[in-house]
N, C-alpha and C. Protein backbone atom coordinates (compact mmCIF):
# COMPACT_ATOMS: atom_id res chain seq x y z
N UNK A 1 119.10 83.51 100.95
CA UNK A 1 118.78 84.35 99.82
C UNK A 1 117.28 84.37 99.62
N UNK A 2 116.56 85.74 99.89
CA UNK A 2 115.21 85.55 99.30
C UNK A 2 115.05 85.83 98.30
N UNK A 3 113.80 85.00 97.11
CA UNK A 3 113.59 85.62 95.89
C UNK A 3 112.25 86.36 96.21
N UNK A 4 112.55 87.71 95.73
CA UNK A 4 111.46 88.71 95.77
C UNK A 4 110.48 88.55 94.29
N UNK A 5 109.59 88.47 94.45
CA UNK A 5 108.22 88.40 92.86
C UNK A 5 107.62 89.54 93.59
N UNK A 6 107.50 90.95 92.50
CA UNK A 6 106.93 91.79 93.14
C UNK A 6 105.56 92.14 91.88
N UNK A 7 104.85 92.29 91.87
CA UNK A 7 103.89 92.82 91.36
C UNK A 7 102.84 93.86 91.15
N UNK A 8 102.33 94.69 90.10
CA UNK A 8 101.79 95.94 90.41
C UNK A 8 100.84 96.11 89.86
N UNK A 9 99.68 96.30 90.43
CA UNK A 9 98.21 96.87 89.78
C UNK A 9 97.83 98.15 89.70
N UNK A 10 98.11 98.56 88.62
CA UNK A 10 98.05 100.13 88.07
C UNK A 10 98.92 100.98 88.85
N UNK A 11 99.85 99.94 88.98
CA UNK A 11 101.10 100.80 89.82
C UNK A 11 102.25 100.45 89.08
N UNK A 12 103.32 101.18 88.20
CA UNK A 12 104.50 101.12 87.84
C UNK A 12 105.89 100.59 88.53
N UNK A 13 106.25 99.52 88.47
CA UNK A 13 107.27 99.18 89.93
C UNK A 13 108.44 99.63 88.78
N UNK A 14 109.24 101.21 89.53
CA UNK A 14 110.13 101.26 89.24
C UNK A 14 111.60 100.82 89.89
N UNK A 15 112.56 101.24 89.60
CA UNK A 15 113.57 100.82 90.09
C UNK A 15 113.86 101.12 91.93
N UNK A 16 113.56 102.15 91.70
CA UNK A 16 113.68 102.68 93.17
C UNK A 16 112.72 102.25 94.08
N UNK A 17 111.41 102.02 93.75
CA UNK A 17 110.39 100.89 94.58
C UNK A 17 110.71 100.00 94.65
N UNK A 18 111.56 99.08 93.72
CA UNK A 18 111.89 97.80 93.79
C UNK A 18 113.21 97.54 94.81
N UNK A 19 113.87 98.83 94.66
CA UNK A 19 115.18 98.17 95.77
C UNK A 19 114.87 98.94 96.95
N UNK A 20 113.58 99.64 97.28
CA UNK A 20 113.09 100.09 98.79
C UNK A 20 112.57 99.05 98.84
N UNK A 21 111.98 98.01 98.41
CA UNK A 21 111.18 96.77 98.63
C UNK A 21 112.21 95.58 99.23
N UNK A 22 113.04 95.59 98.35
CA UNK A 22 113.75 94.50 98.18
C UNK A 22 114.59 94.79 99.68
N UNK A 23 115.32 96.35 100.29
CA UNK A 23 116.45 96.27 101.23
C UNK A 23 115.34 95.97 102.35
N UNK A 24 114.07 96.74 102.48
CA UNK A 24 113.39 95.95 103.84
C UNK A 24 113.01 94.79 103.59
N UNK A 25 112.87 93.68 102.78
CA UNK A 25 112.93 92.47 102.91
C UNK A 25 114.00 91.93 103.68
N UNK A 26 114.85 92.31 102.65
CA UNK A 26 116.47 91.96 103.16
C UNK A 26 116.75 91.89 105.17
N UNK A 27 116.10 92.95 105.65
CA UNK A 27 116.31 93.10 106.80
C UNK A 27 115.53 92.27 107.61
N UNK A 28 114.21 92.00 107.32
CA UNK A 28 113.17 91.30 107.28
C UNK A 28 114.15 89.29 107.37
N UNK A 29 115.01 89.03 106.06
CA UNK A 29 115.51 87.72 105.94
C UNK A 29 116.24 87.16 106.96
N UNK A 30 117.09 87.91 107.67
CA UNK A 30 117.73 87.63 109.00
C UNK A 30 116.68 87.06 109.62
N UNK A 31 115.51 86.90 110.13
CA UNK A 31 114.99 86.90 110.92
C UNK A 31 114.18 85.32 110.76
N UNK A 32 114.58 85.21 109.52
CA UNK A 32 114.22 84.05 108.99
C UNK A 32 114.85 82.86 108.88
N UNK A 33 114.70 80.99 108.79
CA UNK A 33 115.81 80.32 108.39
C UNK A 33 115.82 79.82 107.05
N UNK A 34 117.03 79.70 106.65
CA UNK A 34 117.23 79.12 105.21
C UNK A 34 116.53 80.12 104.47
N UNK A 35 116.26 79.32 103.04
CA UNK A 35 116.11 80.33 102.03
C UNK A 35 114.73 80.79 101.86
N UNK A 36 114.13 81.75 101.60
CA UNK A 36 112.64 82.00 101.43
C UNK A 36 112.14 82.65 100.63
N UNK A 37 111.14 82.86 99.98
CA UNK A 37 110.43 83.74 98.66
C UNK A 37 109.39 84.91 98.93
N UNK A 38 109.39 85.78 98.73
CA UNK A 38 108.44 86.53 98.99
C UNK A 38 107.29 86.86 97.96
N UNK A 39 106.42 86.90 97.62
CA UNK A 39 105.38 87.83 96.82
C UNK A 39 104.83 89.19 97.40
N UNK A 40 104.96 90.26 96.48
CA UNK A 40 104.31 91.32 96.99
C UNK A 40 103.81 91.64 95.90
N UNK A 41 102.21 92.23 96.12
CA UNK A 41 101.37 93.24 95.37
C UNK A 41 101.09 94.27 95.76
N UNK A 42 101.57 95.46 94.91
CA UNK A 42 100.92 96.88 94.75
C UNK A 42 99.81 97.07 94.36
N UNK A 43 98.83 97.98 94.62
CA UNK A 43 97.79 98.55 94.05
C UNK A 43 97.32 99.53 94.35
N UNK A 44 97.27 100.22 93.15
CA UNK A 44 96.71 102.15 93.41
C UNK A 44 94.69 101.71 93.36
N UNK A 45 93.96 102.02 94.17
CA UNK A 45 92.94 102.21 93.28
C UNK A 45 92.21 103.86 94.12
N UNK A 46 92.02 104.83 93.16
CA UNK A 46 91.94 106.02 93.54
C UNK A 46 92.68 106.37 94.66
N UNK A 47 92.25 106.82 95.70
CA UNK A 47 93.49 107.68 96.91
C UNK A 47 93.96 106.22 97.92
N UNK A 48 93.53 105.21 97.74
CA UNK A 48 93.67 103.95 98.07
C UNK A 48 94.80 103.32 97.96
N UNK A 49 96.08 102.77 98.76
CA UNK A 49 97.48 102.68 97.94
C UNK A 49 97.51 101.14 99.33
N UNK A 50 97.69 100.37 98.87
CA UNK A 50 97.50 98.45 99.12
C UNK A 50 98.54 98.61 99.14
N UNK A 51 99.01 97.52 99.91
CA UNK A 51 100.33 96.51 99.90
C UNK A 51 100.41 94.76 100.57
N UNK A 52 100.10 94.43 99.96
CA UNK A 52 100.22 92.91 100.28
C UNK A 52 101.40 91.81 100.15
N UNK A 53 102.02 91.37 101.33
CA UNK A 53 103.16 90.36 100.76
C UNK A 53 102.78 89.28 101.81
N UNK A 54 103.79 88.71 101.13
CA UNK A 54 103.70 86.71 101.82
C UNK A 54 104.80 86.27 101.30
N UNK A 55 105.17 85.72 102.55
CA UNK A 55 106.52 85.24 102.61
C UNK A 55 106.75 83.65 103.39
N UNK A 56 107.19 83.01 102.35
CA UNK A 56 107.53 81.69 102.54
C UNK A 56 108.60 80.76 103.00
N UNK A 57 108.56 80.19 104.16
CA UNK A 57 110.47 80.13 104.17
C UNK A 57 110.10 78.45 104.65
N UNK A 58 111.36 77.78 105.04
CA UNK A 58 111.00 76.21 104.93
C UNK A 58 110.28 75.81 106.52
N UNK A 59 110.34 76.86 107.35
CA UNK A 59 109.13 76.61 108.46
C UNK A 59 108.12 77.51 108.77
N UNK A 60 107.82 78.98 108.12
CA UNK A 60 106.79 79.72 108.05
C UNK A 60 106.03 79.86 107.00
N UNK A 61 105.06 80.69 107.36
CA UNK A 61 104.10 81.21 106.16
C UNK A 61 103.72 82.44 107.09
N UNK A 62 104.07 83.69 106.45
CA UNK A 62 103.59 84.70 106.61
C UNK A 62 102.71 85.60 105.82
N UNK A 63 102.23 86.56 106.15
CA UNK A 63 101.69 87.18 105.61
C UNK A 63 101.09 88.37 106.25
N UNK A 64 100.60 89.59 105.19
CA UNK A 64 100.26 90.80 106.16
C UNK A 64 99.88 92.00 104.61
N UNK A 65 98.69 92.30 105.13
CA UNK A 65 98.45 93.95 103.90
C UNK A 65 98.35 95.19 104.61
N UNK A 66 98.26 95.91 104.05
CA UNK A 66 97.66 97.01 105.08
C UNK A 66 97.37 97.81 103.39
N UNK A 67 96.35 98.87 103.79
CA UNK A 67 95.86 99.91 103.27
C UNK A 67 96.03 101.48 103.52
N UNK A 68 96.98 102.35 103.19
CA UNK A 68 97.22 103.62 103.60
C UNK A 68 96.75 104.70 102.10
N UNK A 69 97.07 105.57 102.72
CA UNK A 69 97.11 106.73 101.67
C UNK A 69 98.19 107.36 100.74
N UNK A 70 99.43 106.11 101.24
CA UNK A 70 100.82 106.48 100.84
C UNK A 70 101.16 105.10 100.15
N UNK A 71 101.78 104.93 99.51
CA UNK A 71 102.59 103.32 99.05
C UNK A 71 103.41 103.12 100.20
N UNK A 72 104.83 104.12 99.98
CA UNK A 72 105.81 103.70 100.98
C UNK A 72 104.83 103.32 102.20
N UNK A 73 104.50 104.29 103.09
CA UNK A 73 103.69 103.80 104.01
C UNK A 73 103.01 102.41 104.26
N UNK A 74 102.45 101.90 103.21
CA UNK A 74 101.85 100.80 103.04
C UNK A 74 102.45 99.31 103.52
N UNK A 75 103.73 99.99 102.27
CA UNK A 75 104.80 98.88 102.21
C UNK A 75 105.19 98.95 103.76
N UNK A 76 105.97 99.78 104.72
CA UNK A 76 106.42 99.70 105.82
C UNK A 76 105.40 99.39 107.22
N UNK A 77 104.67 99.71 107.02
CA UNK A 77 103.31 98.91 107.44
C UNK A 77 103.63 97.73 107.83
N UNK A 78 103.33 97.15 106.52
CA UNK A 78 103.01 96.00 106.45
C UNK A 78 104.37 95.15 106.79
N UNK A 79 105.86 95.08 106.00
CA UNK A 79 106.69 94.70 106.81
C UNK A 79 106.92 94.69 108.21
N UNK A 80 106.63 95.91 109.05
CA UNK A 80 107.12 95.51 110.76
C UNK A 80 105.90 94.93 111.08
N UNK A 81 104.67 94.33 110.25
CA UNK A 81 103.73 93.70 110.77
C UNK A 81 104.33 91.97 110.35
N UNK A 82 105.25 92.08 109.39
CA UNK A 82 105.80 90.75 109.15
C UNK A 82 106.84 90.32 110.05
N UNK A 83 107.79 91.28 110.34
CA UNK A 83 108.86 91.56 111.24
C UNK A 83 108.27 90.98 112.98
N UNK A 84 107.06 91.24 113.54
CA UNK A 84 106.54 91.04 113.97
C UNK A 84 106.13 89.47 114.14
N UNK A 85 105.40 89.03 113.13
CA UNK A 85 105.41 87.74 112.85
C UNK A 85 106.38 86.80 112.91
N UNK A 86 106.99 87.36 112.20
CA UNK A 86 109.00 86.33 112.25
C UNK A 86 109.21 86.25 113.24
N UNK A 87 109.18 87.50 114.49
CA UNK A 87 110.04 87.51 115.91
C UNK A 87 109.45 86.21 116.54
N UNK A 88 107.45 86.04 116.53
CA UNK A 88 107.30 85.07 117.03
C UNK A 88 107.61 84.00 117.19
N UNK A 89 107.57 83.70 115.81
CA UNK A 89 107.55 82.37 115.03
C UNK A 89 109.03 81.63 115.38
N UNK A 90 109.99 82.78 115.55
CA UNK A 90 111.11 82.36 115.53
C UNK A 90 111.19 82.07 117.57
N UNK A 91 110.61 83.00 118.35
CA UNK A 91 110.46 82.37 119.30
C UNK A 91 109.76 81.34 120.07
N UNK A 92 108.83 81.09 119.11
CA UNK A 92 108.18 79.79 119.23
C UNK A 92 108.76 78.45 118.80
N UNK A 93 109.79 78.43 118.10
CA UNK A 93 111.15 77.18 117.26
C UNK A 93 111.93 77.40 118.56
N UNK A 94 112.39 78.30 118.78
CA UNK A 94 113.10 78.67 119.97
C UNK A 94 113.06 77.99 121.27
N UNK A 95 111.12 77.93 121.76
CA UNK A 95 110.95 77.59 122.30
C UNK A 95 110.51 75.75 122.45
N UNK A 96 109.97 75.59 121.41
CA UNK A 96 109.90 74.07 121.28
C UNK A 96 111.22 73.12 120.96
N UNK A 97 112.10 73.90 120.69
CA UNK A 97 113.90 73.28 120.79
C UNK A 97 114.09 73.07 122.67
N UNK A 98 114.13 73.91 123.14
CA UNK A 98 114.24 73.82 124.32
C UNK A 98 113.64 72.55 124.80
N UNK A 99 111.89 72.31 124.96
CA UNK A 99 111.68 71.69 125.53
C UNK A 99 111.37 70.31 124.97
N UNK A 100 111.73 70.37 123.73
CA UNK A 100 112.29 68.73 123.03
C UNK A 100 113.31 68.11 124.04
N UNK A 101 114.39 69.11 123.90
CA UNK A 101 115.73 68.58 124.62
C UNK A 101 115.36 68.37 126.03
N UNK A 102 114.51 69.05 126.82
CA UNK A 102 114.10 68.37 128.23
C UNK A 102 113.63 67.36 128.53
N UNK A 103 112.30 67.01 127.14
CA UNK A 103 111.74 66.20 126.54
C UNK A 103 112.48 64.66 126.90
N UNK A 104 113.21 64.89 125.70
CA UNK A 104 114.39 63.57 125.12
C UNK A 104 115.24 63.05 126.27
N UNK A 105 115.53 64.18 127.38
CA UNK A 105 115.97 63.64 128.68
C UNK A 105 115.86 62.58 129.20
N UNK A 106 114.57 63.51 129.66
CA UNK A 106 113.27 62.72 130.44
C UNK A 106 113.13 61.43 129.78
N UNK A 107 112.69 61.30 128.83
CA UNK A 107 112.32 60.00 128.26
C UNK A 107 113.11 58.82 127.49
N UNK A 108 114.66 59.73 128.04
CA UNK A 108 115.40 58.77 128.16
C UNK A 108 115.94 57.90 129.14
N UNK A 109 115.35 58.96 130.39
CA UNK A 109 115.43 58.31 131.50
C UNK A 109 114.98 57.16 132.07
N UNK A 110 113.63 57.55 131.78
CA UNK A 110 112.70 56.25 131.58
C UNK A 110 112.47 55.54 131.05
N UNK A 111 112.91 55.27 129.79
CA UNK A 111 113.15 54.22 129.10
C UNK A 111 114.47 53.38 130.12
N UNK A 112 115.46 53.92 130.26
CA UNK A 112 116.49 53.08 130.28
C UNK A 112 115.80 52.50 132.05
N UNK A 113 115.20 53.27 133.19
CA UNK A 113 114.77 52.80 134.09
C UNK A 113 113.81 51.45 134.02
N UNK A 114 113.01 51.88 132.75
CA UNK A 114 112.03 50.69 132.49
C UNK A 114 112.63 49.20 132.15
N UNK A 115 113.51 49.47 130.88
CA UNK A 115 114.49 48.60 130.51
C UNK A 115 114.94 47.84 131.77
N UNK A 116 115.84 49.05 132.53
CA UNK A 116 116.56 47.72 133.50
C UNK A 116 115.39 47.04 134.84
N UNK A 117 114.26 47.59 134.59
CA UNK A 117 113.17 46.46 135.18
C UNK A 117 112.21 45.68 134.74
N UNK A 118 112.78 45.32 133.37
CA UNK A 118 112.00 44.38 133.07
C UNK A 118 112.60 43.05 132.82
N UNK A 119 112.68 41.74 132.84
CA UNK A 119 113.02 40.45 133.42
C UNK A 119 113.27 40.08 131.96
N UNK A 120 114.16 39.37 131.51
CA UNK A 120 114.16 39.04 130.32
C UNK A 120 113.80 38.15 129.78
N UNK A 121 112.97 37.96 128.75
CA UNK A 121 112.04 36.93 128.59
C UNK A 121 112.55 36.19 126.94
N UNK A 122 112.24 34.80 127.16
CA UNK A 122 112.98 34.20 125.69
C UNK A 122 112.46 34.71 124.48
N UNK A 123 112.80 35.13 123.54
CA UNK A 123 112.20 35.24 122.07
C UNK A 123 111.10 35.81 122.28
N UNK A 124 110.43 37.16 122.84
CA UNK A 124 110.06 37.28 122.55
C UNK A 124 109.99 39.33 123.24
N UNK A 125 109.09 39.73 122.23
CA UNK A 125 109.31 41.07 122.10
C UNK A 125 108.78 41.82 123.70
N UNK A 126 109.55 42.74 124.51
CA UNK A 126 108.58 42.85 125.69
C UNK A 126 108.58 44.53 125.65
N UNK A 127 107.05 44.72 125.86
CA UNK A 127 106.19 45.77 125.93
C UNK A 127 106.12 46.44 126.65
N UNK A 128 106.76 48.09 126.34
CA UNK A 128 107.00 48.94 127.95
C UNK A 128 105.67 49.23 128.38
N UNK A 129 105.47 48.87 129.48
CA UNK A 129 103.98 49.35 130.17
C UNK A 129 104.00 50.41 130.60
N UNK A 130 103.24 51.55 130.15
CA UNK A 130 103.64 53.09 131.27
C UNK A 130 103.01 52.89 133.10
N UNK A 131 103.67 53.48 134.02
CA UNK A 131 103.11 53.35 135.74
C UNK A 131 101.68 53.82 135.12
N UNK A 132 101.06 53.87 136.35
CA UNK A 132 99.74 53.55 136.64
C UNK A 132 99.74 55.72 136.66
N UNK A 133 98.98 56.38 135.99
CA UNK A 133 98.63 57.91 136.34
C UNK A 133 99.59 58.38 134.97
N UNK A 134 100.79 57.62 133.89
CA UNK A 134 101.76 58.05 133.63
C UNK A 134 101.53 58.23 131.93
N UNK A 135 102.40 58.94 131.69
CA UNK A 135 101.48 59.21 130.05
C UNK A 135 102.93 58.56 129.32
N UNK A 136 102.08 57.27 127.92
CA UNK A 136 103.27 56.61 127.71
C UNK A 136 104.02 57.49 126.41
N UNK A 137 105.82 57.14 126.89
CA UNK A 137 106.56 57.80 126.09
C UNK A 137 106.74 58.14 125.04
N UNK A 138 106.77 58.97 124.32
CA UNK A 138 107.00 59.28 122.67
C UNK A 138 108.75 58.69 122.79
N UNK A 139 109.33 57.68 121.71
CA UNK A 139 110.52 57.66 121.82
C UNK A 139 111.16 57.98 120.59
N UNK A 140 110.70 57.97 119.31
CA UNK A 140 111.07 59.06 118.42
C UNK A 140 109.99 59.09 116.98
N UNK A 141 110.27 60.15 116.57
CA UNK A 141 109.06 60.48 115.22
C UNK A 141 110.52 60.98 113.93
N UNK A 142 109.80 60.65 112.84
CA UNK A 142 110.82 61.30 111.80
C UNK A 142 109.62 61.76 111.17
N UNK A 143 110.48 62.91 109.98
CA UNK A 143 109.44 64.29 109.26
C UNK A 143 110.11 63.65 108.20
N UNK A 144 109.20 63.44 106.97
CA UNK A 144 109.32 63.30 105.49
C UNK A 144 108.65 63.46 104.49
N UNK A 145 108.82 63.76 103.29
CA UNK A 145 107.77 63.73 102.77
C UNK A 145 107.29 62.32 101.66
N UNK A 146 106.33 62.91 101.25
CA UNK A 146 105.50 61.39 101.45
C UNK A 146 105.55 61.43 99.88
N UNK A 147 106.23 60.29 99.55
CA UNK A 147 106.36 59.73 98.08
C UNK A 147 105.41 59.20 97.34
N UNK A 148 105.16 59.43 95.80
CA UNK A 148 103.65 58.65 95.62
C UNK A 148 104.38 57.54 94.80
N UNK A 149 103.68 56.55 95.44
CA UNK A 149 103.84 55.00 95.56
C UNK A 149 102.88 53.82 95.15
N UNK A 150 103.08 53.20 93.98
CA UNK A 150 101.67 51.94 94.18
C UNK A 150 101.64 50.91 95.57
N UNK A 151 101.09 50.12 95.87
CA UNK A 151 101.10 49.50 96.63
C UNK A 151 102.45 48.57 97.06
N UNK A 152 102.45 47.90 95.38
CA UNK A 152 103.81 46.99 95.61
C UNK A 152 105.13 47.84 95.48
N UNK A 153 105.25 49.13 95.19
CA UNK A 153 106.32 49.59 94.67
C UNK A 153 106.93 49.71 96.80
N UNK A 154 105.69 50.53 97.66
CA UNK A 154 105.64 50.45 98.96
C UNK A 154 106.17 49.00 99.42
N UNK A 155 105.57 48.20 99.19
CA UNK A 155 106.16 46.98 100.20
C UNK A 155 107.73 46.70 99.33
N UNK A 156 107.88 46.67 98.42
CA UNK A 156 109.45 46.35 97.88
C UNK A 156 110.29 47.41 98.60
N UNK A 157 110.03 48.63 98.87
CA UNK A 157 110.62 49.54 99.29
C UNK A 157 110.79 49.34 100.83
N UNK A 158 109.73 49.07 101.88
CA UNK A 158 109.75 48.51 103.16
C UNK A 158 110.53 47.55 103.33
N UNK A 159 110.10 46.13 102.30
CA UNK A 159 111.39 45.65 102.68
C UNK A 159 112.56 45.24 102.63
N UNK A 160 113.09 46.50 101.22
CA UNK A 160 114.25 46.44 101.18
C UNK A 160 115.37 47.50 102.20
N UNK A 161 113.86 48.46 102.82
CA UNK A 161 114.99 49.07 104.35
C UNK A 161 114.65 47.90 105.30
N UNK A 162 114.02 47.34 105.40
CA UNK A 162 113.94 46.10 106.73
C UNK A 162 112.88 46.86 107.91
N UNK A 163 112.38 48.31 107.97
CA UNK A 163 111.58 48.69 108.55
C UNK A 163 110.46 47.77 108.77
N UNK A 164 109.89 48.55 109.41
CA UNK A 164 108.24 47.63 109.86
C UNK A 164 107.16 48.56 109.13
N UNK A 165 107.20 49.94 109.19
CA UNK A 165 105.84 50.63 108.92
C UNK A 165 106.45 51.63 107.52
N UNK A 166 105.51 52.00 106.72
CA UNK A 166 105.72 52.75 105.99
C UNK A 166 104.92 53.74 105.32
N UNK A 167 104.90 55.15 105.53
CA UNK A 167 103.54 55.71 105.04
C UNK A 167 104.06 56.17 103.51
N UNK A 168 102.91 56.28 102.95
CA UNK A 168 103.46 56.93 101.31
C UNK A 168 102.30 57.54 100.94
N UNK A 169 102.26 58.24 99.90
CA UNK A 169 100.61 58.41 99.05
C UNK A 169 100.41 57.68 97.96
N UNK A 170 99.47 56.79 97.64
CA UNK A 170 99.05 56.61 96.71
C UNK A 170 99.97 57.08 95.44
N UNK A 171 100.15 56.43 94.11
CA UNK A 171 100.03 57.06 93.25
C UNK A 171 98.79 57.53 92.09
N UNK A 172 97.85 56.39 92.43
CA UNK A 172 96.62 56.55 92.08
C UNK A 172 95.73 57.55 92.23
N UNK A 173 95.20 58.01 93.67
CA UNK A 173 94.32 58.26 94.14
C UNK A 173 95.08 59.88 95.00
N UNK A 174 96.51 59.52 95.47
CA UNK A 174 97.07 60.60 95.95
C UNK A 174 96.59 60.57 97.11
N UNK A 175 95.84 59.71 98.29
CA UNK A 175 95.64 59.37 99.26
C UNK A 175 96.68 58.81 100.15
N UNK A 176 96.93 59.32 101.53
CA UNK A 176 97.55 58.96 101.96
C UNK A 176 97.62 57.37 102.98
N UNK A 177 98.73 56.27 102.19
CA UNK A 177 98.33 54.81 102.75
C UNK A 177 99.17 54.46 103.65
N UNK A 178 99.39 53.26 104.09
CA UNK A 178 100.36 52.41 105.30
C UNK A 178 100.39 51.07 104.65
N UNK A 179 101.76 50.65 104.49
CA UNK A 179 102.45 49.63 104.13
C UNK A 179 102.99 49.08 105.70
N UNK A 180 102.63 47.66 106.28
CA UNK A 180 103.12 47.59 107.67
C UNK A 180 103.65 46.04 107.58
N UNK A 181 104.74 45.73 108.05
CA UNK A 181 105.08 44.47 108.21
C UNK A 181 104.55 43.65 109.52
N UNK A 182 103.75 42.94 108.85
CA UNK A 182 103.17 41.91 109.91
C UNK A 182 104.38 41.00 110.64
N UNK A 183 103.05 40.24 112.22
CA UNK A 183 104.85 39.52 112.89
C UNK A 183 104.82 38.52 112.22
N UNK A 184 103.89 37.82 111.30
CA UNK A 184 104.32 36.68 110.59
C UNK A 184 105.34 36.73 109.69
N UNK A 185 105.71 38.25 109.32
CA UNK A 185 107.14 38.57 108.30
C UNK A 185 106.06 39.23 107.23
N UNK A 186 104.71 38.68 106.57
CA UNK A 186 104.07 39.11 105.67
C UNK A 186 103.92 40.91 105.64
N UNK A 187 103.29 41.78 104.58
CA UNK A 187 103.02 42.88 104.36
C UNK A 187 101.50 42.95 104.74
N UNK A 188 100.70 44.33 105.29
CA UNK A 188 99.53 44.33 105.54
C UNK A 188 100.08 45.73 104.67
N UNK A 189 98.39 46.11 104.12
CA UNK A 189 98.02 47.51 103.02
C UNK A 189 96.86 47.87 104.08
N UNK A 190 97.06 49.58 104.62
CA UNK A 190 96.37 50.14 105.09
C UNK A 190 95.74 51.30 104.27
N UNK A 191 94.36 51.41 103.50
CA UNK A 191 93.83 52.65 102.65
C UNK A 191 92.56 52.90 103.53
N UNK A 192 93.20 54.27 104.41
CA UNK A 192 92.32 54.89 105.49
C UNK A 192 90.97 55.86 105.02
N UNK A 193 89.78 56.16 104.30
CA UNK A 193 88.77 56.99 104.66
C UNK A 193 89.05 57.61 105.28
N UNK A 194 88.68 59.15 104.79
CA UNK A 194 88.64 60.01 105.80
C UNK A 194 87.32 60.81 105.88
């Protein structure tokens, strides 16, 4: 479902602009994932007829104006210039799905190859070495967003998941910090300069 915010500068948004606006969005939303918002501005200024929108969805940011001598015009413009945008965007997700999954293969391969050559050693943690020319493995990342946190509120939180690392922001400063469990078991506070 997109929510449309349409807006008009010395332009009247009547009904019938609003649902020519609203059905090429609509056609426009397919093309999109999940839910997204649009803003559009009208503006007459003398024979001058604007159209500006931007459209927000939970992995793009689009956007696009154009300037004609017509509104409608303007408006349609500027959508297959968004339409445009989406196709990419969406073949670019498209395409980085793909080669995650080739990705994750691969580097599962080698992990488990590495694993079964390395000698097992008592108590203690052993360190995949990448070959000699070989670029070492990514073996996984998570996306979150980043909670604002005092320092201790971070380490109570670390280690009540039992994790090792933890990023948060500040609640202070709104800077982004690192809460890390040392191997002595203790907490280390990382507040990075940038």
């Amino acid at each position: 479902m997109m929510n449309i915010d349409i807006a008009g500068r010395h332009v009247e948004i009547t009904k019938a602009l609003r649902a020519f606006i609203e059905e090429r969005l609509h056609k426009l939303e397919s093309l999109l994932d999940g839910p997204s918002k649009a803003h559009v501005v009208l503006a007459i200024e003398k024979h001058r007829h604007l159209a500006e929108i931007q459209i927000k969805s939970r992995t793009a940011l689009l956007s696009g104006a154009k300037e004609t001598e017509d509104l409608k015009a303007s408006i349609n413009q500027v959508i297959e210039r968004l339409e445009g945008q989406a196709r990419r965007h969406k073949e670019k997700l498209r395409g980085r799905k793909k080669r995650e999954g080739r990705k994750i293969a691969a580097v599962e391969a080698a992990v488990g190859a590495a694993v079964e050559a390395i000698p097992a050693a008592p108590k203690r943690r052993a360190r995949l070495q990448p070959a000699a020319g070989a670029r070492t493995p990514m073996l996984r990342s998570e996306r979150y967003r980043l909670k604002p946190l005092s320092v201790e509120d971070a380490a109570m939180e670390l280690d009540a998941t039992g994790g090792d690392l933890l990023v948060y922001r500040d609640a202070r400063t709104y800077r982004v910090n690192v809460v890390y469990r040392r191997r002595d078991g203790n907490f280390a506070h990382v507040d990075p300069e940038f």
